[in-house]
C-alpha atoms as a PDB file:
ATOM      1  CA  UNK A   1       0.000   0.000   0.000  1.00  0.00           C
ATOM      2  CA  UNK A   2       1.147   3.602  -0.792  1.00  0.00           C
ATOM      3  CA  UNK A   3       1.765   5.894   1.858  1.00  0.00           C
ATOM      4  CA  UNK A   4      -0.643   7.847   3.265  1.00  0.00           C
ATOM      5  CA  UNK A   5      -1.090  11.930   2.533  1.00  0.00           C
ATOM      6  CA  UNK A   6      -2.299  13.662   5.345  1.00  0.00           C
ATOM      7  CA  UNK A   7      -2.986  17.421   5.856  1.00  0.00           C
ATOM      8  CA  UNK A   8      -1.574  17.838   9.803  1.00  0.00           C
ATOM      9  CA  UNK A   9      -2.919  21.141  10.708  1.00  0.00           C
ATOM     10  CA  UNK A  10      -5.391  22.325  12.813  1.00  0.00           C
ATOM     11  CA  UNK A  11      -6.020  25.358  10.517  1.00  0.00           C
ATOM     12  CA  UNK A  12      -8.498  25.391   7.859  1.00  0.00           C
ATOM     13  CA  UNK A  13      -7.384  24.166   4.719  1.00  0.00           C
ATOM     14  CA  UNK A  14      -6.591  26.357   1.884  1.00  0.00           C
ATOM     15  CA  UNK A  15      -7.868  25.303  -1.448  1.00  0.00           C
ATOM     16  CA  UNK A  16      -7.618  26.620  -5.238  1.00  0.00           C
ATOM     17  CA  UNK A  17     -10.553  25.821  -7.195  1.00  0.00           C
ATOM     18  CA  UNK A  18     -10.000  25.898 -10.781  1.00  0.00           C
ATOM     19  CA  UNK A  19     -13.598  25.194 -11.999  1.00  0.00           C
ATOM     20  CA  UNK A  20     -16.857  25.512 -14.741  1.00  0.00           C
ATOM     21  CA  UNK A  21     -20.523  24.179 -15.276  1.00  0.00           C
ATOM     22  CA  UNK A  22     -23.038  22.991 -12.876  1.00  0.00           C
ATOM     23  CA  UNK A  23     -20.890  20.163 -11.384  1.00  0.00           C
ATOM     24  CA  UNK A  24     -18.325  23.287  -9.614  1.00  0.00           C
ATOM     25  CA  UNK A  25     -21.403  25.135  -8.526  1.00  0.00           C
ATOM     26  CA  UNK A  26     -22.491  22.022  -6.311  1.00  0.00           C
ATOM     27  CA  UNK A  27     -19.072  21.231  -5.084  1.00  0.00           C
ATOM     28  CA  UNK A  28     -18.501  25.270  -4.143  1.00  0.00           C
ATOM     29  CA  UNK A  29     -21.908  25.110  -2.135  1.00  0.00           C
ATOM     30  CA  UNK A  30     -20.609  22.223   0.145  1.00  0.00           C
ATOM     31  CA  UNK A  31     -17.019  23.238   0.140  1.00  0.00           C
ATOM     32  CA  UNK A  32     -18.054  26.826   1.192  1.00  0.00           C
ATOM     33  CA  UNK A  33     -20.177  25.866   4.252  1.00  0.00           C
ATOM     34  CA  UNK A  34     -17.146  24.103   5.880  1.00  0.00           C
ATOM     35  CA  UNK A  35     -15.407  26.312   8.053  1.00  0.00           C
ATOM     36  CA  UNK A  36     -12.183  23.788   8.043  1.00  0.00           C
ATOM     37  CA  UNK A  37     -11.907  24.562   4.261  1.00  0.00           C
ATOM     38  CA  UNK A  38     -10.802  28.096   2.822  1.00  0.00           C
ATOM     39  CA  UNK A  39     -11.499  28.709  -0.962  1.00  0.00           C
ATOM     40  CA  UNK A  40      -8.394  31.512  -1.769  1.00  0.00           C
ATOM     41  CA  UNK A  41      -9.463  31.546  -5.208  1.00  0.00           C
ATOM     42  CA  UNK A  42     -11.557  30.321  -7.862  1.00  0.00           C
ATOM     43  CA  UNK A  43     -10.206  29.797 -11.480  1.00  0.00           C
ATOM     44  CA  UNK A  44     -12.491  29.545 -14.275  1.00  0.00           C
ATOM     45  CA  UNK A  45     -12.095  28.606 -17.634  1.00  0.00           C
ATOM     46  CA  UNK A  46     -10.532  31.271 -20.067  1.00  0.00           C
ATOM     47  CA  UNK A  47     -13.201  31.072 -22.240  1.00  0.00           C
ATOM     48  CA  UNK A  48     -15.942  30.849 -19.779  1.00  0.00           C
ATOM     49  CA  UNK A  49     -19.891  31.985 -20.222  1.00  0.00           C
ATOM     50  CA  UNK A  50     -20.492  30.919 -16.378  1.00  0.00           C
ATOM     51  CA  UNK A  51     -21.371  33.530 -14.307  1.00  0.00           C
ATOM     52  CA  UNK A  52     -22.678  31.645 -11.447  1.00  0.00           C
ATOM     53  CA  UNK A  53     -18.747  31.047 -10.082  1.00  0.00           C
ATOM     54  CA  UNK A  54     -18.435  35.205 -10.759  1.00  0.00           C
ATOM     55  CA  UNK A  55     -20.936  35.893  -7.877  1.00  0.00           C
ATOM     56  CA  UNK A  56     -19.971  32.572  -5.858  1.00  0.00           C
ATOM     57  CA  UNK A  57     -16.559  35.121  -5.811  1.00  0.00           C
ATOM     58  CA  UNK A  58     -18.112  38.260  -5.438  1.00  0.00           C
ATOM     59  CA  UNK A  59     -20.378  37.352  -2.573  1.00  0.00           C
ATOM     60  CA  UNK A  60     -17.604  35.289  -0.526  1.00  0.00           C
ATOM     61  CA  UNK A  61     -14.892  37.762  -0.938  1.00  0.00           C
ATOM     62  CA  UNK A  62     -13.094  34.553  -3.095  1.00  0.00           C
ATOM     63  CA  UNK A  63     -10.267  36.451  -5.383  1.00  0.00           C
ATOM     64  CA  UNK A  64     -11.735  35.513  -9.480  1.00  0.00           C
ATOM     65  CA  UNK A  65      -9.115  34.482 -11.911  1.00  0.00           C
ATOM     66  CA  UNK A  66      -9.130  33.508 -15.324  1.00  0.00           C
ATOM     67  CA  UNK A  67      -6.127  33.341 -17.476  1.00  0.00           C
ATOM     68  CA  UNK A  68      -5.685  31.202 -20.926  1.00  0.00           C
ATOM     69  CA  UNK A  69      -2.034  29.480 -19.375  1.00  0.00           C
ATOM     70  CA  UNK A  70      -2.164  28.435 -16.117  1.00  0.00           C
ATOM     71  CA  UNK A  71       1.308  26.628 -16.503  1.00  0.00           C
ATOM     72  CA  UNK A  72       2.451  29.864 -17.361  1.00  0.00           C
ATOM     73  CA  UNK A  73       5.262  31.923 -15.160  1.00  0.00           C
ATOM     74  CA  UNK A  74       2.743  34.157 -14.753  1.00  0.00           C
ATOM     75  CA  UNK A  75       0.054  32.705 -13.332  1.00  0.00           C
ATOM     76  CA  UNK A  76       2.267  30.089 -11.205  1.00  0.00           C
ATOM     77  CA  UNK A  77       4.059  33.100  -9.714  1.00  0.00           C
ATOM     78  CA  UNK A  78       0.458  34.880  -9.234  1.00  0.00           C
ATOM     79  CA  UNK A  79      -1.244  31.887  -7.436  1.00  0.00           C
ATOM     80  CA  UNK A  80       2.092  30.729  -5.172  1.00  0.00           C
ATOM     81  CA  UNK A  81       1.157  33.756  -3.092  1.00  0.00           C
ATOM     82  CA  UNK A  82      -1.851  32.265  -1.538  1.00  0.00           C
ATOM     83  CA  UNK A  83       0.666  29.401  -0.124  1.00  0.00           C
ATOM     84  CA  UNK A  84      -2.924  26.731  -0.620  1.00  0.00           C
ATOM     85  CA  UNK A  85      -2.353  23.275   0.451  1.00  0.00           C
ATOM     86  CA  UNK A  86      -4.688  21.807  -2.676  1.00  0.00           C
ATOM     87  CA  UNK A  87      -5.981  22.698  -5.596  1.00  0.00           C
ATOM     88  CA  UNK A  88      -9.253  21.499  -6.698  1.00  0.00           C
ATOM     89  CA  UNK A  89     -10.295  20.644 -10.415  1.00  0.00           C
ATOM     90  CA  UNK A  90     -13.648  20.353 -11.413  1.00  0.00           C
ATOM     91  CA  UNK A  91     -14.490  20.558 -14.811  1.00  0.00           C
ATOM     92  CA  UNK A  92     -11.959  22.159 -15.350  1.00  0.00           C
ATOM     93  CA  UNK A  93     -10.417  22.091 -19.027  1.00  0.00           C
ATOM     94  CA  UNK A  94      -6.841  23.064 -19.150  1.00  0.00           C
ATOM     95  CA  UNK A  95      -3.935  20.540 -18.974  1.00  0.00           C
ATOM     96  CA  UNK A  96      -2.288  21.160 -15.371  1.00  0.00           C
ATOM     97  CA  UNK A  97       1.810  20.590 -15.672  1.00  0.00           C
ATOM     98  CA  UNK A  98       4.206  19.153 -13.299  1.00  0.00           C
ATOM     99  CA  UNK A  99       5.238  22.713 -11.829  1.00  0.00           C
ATOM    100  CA  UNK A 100       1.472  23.637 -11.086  1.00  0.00           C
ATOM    101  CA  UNK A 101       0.303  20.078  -9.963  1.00  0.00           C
ATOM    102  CA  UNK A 102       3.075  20.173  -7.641  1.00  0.00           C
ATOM    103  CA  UNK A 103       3.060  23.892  -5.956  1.00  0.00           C
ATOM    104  CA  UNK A 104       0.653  23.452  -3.465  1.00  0.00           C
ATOM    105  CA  UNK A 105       1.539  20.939  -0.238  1.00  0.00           C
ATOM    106  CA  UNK A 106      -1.182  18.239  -0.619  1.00  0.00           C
ATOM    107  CA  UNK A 107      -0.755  18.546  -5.180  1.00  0.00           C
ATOM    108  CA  UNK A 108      -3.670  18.631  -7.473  1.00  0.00           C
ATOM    109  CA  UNK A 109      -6.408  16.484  -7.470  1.00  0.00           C
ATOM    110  CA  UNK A 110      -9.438  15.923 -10.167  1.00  0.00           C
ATOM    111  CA  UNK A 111     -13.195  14.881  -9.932  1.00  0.00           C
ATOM    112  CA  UNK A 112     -13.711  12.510 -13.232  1.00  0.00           C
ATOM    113  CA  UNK A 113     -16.816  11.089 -13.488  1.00  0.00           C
ATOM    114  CA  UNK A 114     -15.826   7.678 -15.007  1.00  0.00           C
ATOM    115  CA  UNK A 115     -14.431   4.535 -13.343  1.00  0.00           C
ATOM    116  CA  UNK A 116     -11.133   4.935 -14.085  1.00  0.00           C
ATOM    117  CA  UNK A 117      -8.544   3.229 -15.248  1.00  0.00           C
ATOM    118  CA  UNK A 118     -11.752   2.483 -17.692  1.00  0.00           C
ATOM    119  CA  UNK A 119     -12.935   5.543 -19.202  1.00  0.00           C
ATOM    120  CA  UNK A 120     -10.569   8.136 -19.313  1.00  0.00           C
ATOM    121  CA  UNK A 121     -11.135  11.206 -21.516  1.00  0.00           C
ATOM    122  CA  UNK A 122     -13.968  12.570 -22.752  1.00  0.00           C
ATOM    123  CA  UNK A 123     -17.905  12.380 -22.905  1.00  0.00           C
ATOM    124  CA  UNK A 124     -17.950   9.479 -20.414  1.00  0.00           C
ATOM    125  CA  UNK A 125     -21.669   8.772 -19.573  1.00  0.00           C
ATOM    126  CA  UNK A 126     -22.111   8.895 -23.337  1.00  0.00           C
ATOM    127  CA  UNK A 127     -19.682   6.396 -24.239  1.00  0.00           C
ATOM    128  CA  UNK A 128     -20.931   3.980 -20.837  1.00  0.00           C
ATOM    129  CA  UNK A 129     -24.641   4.096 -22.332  1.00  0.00           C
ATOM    130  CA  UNK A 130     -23.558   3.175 -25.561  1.00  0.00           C
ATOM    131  CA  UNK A 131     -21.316   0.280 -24.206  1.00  0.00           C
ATOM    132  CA  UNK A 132     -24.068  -0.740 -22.554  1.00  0.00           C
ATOM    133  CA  UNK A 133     -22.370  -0.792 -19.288  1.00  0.00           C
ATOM    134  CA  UNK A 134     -24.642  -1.782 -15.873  1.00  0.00           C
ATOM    135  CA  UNK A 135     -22.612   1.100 -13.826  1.00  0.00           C
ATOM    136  CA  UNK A 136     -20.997   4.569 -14.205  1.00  0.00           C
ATOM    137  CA  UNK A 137     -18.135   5.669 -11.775  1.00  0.00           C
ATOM    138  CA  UNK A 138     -16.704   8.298 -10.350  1.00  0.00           C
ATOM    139  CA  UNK A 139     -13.451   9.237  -9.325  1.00  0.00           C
ATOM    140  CA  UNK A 140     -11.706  11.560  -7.437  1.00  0.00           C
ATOM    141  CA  UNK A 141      -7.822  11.239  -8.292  1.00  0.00           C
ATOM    142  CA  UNK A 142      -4.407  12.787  -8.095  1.00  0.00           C
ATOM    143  CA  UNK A 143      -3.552  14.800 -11.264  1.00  0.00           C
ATOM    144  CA  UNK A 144       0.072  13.634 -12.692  1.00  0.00           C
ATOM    145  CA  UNK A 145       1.017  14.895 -16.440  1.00  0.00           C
ATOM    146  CA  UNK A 146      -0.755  11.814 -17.734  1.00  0.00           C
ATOM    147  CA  UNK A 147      -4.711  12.123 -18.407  1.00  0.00           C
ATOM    148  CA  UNK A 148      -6.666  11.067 -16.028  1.00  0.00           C
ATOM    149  CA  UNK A 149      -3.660   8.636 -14.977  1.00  0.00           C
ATOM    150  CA  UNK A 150      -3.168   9.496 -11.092  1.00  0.00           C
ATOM    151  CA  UNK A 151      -3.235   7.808  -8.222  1.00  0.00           C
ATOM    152  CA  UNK A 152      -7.405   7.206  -7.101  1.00  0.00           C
ATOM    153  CA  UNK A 153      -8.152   8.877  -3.659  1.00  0.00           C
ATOM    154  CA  UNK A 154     -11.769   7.685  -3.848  1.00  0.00           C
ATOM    155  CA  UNK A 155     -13.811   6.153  -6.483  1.00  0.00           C
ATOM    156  CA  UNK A 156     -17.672   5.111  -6.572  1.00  0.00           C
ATOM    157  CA  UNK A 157     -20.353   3.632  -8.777  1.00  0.00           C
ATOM    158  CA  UNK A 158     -23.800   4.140  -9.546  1.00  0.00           C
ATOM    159  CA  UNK A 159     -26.221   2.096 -11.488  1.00  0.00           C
ATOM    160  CA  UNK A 160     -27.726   2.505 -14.578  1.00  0.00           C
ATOM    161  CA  UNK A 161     -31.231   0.527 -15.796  1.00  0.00           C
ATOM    162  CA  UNK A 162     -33.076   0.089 -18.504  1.00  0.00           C
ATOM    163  CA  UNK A 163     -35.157   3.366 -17.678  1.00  0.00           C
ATOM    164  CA  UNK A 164     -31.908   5.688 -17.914  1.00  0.00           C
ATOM    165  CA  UNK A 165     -30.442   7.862 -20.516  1.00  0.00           C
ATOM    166  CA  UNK A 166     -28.040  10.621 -21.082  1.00  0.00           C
ATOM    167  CA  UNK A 167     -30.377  13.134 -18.650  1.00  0.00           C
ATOM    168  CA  UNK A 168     -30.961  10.736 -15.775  1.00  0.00           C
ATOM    169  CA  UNK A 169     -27.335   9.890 -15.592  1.00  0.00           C
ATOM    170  CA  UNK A 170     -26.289  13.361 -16.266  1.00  0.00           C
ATOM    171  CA  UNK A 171     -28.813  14.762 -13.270  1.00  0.00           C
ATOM    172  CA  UNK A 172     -26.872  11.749 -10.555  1.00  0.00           C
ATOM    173  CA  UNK A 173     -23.587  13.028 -11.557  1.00  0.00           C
ATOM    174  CA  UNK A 174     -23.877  16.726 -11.259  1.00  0.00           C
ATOM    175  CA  UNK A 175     -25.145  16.354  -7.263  1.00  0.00           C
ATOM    176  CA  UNK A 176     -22.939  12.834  -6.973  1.00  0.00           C
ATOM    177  CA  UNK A 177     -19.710  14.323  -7.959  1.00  0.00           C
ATOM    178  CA  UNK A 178     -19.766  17.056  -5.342  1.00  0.00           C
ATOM    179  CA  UNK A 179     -20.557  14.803  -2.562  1.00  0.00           C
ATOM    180  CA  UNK A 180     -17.507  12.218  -3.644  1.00  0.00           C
ATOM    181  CA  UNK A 181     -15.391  14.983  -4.550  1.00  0.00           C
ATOM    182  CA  UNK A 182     -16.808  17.000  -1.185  1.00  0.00           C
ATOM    183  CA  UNK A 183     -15.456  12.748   1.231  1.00  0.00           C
ATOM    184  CA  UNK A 184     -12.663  12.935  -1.041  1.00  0.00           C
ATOM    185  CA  UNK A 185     -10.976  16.064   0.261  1.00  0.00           C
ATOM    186  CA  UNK A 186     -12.109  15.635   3.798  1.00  0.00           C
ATOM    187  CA  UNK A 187      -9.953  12.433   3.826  1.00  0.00           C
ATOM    188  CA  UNK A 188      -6.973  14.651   3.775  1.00  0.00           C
ATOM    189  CA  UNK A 189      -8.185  15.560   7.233  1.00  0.00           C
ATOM    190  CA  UNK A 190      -8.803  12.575   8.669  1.00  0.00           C
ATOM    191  CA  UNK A 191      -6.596  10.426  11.208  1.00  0.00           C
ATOM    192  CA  UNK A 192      -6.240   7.978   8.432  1.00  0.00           C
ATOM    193  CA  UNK A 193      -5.819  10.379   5.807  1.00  0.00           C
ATOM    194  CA  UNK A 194      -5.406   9.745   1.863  1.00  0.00           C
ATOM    195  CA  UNK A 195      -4.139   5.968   1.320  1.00  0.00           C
ATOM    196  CA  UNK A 196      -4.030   6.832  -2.849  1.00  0.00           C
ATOM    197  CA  UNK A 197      -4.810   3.560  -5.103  1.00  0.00           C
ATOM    198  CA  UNK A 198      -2.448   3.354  -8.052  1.00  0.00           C
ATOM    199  CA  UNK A 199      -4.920   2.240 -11.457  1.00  0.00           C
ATOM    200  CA  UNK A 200      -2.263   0.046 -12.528  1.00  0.00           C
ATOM    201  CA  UNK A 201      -3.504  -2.112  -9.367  1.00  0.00           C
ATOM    202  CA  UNK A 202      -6.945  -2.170 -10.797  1.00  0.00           C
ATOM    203  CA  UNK A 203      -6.174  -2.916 -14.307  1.00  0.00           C
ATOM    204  CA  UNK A 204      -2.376  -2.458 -16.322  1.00  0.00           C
ATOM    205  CA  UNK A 205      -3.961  -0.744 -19.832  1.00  0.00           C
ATOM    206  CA  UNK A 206      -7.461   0.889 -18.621  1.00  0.00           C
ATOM    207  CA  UNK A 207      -8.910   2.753 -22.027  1.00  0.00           C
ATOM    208  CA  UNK A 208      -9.790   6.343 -22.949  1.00  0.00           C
ATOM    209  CA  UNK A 209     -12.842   7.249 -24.859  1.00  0.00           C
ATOM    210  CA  UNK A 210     -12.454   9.724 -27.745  1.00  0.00           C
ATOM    211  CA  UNK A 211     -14.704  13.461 -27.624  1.00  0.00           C
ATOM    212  CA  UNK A 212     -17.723  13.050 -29.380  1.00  0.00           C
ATOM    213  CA  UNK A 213     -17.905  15.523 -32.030  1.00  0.00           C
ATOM    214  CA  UNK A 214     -20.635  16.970 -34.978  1.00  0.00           C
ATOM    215  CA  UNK A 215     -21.502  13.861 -37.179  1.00  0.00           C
ATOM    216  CA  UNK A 216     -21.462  11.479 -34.543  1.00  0.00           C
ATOM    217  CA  UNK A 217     -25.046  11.296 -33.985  1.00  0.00           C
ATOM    218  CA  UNK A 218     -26.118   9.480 -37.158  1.00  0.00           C
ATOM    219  CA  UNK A 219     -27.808   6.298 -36.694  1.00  0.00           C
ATOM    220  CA  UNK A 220     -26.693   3.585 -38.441  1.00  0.00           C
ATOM    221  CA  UNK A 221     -29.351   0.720 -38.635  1.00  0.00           C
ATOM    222  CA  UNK A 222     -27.105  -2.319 -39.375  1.00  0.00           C
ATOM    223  CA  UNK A 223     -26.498  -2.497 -35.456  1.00  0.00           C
ATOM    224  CA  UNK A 224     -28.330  -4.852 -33.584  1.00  0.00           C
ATOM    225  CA  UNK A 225     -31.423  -3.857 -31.659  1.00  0.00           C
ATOM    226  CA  UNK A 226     -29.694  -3.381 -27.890  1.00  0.00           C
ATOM    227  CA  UNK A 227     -27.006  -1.317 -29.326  1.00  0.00           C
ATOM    228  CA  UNK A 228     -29.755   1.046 -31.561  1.00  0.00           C
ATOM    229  CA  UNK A 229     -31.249   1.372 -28.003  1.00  0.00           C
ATOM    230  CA  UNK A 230     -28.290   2.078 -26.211  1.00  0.00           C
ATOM    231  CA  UNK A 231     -27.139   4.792 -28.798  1.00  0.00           C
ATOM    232  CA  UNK A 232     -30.326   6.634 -28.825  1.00  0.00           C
ATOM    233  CA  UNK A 233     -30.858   6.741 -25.173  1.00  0.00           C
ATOM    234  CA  UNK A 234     -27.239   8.107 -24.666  1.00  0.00           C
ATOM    235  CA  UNK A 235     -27.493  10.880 -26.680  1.00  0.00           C
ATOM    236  CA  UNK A 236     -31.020  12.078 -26.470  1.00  0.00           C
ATOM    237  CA  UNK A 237     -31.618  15.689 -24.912  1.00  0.00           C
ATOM    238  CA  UNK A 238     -29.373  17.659 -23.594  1.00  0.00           C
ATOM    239  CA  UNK A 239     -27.047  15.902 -26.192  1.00  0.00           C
ATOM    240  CA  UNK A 240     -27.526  15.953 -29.962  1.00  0.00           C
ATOM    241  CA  UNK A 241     -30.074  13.814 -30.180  1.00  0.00           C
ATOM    242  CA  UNK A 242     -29.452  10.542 -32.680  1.00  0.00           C
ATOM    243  CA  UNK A 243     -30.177  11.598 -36.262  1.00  0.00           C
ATOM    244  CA  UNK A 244     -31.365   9.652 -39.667  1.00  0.00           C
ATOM    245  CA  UNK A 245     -32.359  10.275 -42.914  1.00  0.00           C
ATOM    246  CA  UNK A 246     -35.781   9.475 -44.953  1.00  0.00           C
ATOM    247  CA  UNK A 247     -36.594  10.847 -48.502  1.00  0.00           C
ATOM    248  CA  UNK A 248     -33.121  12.731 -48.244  1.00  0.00           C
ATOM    249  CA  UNK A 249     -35.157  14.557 -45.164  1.00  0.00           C
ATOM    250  CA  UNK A 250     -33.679  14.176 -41.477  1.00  0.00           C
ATOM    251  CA  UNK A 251     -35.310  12.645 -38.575  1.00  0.00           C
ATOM    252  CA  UNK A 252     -34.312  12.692 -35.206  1.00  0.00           C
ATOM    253  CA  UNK A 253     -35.282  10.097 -33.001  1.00  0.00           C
ATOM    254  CA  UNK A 254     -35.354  11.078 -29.257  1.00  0.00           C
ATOM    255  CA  UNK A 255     -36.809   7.963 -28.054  1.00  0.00           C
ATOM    256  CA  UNK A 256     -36.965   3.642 -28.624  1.00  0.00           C
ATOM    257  CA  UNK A 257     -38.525   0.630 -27.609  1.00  0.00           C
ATOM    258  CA  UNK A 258     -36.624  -2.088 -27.610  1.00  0.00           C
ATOM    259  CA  UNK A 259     -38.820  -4.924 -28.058  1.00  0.00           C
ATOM    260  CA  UNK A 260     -37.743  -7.964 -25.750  1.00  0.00           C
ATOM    261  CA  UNK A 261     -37.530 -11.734 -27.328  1.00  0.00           C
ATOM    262  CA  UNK A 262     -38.192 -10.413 -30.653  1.00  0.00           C
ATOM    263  CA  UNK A 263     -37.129 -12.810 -33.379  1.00  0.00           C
ATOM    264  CA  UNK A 264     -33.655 -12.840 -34.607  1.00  0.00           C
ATOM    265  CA  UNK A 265     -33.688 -12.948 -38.624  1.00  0.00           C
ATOM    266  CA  UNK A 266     -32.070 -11.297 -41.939  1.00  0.00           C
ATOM    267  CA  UNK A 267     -33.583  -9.006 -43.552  1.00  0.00           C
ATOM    268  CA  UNK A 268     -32.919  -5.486 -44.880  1.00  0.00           C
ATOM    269  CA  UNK A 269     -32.006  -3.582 -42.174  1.00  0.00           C
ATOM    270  CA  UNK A 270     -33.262   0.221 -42.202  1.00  0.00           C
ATOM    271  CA  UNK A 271     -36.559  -0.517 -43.696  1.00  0.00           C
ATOM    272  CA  UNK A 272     -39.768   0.495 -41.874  1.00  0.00           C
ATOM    273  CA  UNK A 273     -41.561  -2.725 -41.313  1.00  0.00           C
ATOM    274  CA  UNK A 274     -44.790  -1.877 -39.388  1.00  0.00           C
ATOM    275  CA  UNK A 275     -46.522   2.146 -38.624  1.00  0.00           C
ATOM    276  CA  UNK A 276     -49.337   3.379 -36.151  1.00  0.00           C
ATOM    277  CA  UNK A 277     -50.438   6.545 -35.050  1.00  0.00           C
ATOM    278  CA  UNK A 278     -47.524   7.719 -33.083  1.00  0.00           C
ATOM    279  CA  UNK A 279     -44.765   5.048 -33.704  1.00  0.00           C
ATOM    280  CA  UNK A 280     -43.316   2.893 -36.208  1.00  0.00           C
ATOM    281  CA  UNK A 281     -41.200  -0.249 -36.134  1.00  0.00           C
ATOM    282  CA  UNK A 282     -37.710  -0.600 -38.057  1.00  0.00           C
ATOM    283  CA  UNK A 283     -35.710  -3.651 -38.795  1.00  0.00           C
ATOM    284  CA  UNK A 284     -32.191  -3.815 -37.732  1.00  0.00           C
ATOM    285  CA  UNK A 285     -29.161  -6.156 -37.938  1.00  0.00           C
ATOM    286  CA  UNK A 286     -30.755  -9.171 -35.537  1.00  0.00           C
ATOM    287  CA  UNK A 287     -34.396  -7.961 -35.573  1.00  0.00           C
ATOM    288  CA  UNK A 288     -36.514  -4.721 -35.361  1.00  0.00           C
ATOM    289  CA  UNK A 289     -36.973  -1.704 -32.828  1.00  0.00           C
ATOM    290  CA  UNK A 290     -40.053   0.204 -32.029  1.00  0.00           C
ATOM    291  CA  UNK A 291     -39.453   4.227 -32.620  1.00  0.00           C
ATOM    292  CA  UNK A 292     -41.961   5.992 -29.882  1.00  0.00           C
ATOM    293  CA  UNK A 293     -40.515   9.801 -30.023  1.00  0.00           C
ATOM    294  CA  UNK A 294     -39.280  11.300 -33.049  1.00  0.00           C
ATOM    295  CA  UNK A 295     -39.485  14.499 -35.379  1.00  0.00           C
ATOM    296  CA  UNK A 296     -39.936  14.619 -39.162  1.00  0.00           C
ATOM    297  CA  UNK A 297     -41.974  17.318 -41.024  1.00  0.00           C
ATOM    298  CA  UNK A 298     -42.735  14.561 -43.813  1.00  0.00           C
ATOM    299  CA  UNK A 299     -44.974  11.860 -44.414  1.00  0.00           C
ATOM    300  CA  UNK A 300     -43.835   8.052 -44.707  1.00  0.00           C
ATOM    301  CA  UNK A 301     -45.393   4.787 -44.838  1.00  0.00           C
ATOM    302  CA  UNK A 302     -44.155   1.078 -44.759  1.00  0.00           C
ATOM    303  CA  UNK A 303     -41.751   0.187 -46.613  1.00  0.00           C
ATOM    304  CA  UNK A 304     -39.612   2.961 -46.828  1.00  0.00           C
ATOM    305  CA  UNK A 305     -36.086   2.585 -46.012  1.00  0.00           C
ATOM    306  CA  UNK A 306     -33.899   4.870 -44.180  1.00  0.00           C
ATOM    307  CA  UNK A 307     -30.398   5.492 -45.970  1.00  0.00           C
ATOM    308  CA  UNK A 308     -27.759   2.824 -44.256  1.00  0.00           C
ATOM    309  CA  UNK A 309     -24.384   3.293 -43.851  1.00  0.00           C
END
C-alpha cells in the first residue's frame, strides 16, 4: 500500500478551485459551508460563459481568476502567493503541468466522473450508455502529467437501468460528484488520511474514450437492436439527439422501444416494417426496434427505407 497523505494542521485548509458548469457550482456550495476549508481563489475557464462562479466570488470575498495558461510563469508566480495546500479541479479544461500540480503541499487532485482506469477522456456517460455498461463511476484522483492517470483517492459507482439515458445519468452526476469529490478532500483531514490507489492495481492498460464531435449522432441501422437502443438513449436531450435520414429529409429520433424476445432474422435492415399513429417499427441487424418519439416534417409509410451506412 502507498503511503498515506495527510494534511496535519489544525487550521483550515486552503484550497484553489479551478472550476466551470453545474458540477463546480455544487461542489462550491458544500465546500463553502465548511469552516475547516478556505477557498483563496476560484479559477475559471478562459473562455468561460459561467457567471454563477463570478458571484460565488463576489459574494464570498473569493479572489476571481481567469487566465488562458495556467502553466504559465505568470500565473504560477500569481497563485504561489496564496501558499494553498490543494488545488481542486472540477471541470476544469486546461492541462495542469508538473510545476502547477506540484506547488501546493497536498498537489492537485481531479473529480472525473468515469471509473477509471476504464474511461478516461472525454464524454464518459455517453460512451458507458452506448457500451451498454450496468454502472458509471466516479473518481476523485491525483492529477500527474498523464490524463486522467493518477493515483485514485476515492472512487464510486452508480447504477444505470433500462429506464436511464443521457439526462438521468447526467442529473446523478452533477449532485454525486460534489458529494464524492466534497469525502474525497475531507480524507486529507482525517486520522487515516489519503491511502491513494495506483490504477495500474486495478487494471495495467485501462482505455480512454475519444470526444464526441458533430456527425457522430447518425444512426446507423445495421447495429443490432440493444445497441440502436443504447445509442439513442445516450445521446437524447441535452445531447444531440441521434439523427437519420428518410426521402433525403432528417429525422431525429429522441426515443426507442426495444422490443424484448423479438425474433432474430435477416432481412434489410433500415426498412420500416410496421406504422401506427404515433410510432413505427424498423428492422435492424438481428431484428426490429419500435421508434416511440421522433421528429420529421414529412410523411412516410411502410416500406420505406432509411439510408444505411
Amino acid at each position: 500500500m502507498m503511503e498515506k497523505i495527510k494534511y496535519n494542521s489544525n487550521n483550515p485548509l486552503k484550497i484553489g478551485y479551478f472550476a466551470d458548469g453545474i458540477w463546480s457550482h455544487n461542489a462550491f456550495r458544500k465546500l463553502i459551508a465548511d469552516k475547516d476549508i478556505s477557498i483563496q481563489f476560484i479559477c475559471v475557464r478562459f473562455d468561460t460563459k459561467d457567471n454563477t462562479l463570478y458571484q460565488f466570488a463576489k459574494e464570498n470575498n473569493i479572489d476571481y481568476l481567469k487566465h488562458s495558461n495556467i502553466n504559465s510563469r505568470e500565473f504560477i508566480d500569481n497563485i504561489s502567493k496564496y501558499n494553498c495546500d490543494l488545488f481542486v479541479s472540477m471541470s476544469f479544461n486546461q492541462i495542469f503541468k508538473k510545476e502547477i500540480i506540484n506547488l501546493p503541499k497536498l498537489k492537485t487532485i481531479n473529480c472525473h466522473a468515469g471509473k477509471l482506469p476504464f474511461y478516461r477522456g472525454r464524454n464518459i456517460l455517453n460512451w458507458a450508455l452506448i457500451n451498454d455498461e450496468k454502472e458509471f463511476g466516479i473518481t476523485v484522483h491525483f492529477i500527474d502529467e498523464g490524463i486522467d492517470t493518477g493515483d485514485i483517492i476515492l472512487q464510486k459507482t452508480f447504477p444505470i437501468s433500462d429506464s436511464d439515458d443521457y439526462n438521468s445519468l447526467l442529473e446523478v452526476a452533477h449532485t454525486s460528484c460534489a458529494e464524492v469529490l466534497y469525502e474525497a478532500i475531507l480524507l486529507f483531514k482525517k486520522e487515516n488520511g489519503v491511502q491513494p490507489i495506483k490504477q495500474t492495481t486495478i487494471h495495467p492498460i485501462g482505455f480512454y474514450c475519444p470526444q464526441r464531435k458533430e456527425g457522430d449522432e447518425i444512426l446507423d441501422w445495421n447495429q443490432t437492436s440493444r445497441e440502436v437502443f443504447n445509442f439513442v438513449r445516450a445521446i437524447t436531450f441535452p445531447g444531440p439527439i441521434a439523427r437519420t435520414f428518410l426521402k433525403g429529409k432528417e429525422m431525429k429520433i429522441k426515443r426507442v422501444y426495444e422490443i424484448k424476445d423479438a425474433p432474430i432474422y435477416k432481412a434489410t435492415t433500415g426498412v420500416i416494417l410496421n406504422k401506427e399513429k404515433d410510432s413505427f417499427i424498423v428492422k435492424t441487424k438481428d431484428s426490429f426496434i419500435k421508434v416511440i418519439d421522433f421528429e420529421y416534417d414529412e410523411k412516410f409509410r411502410v416500406g420505406d427505407r432509411f439510408e444505411t451506412k
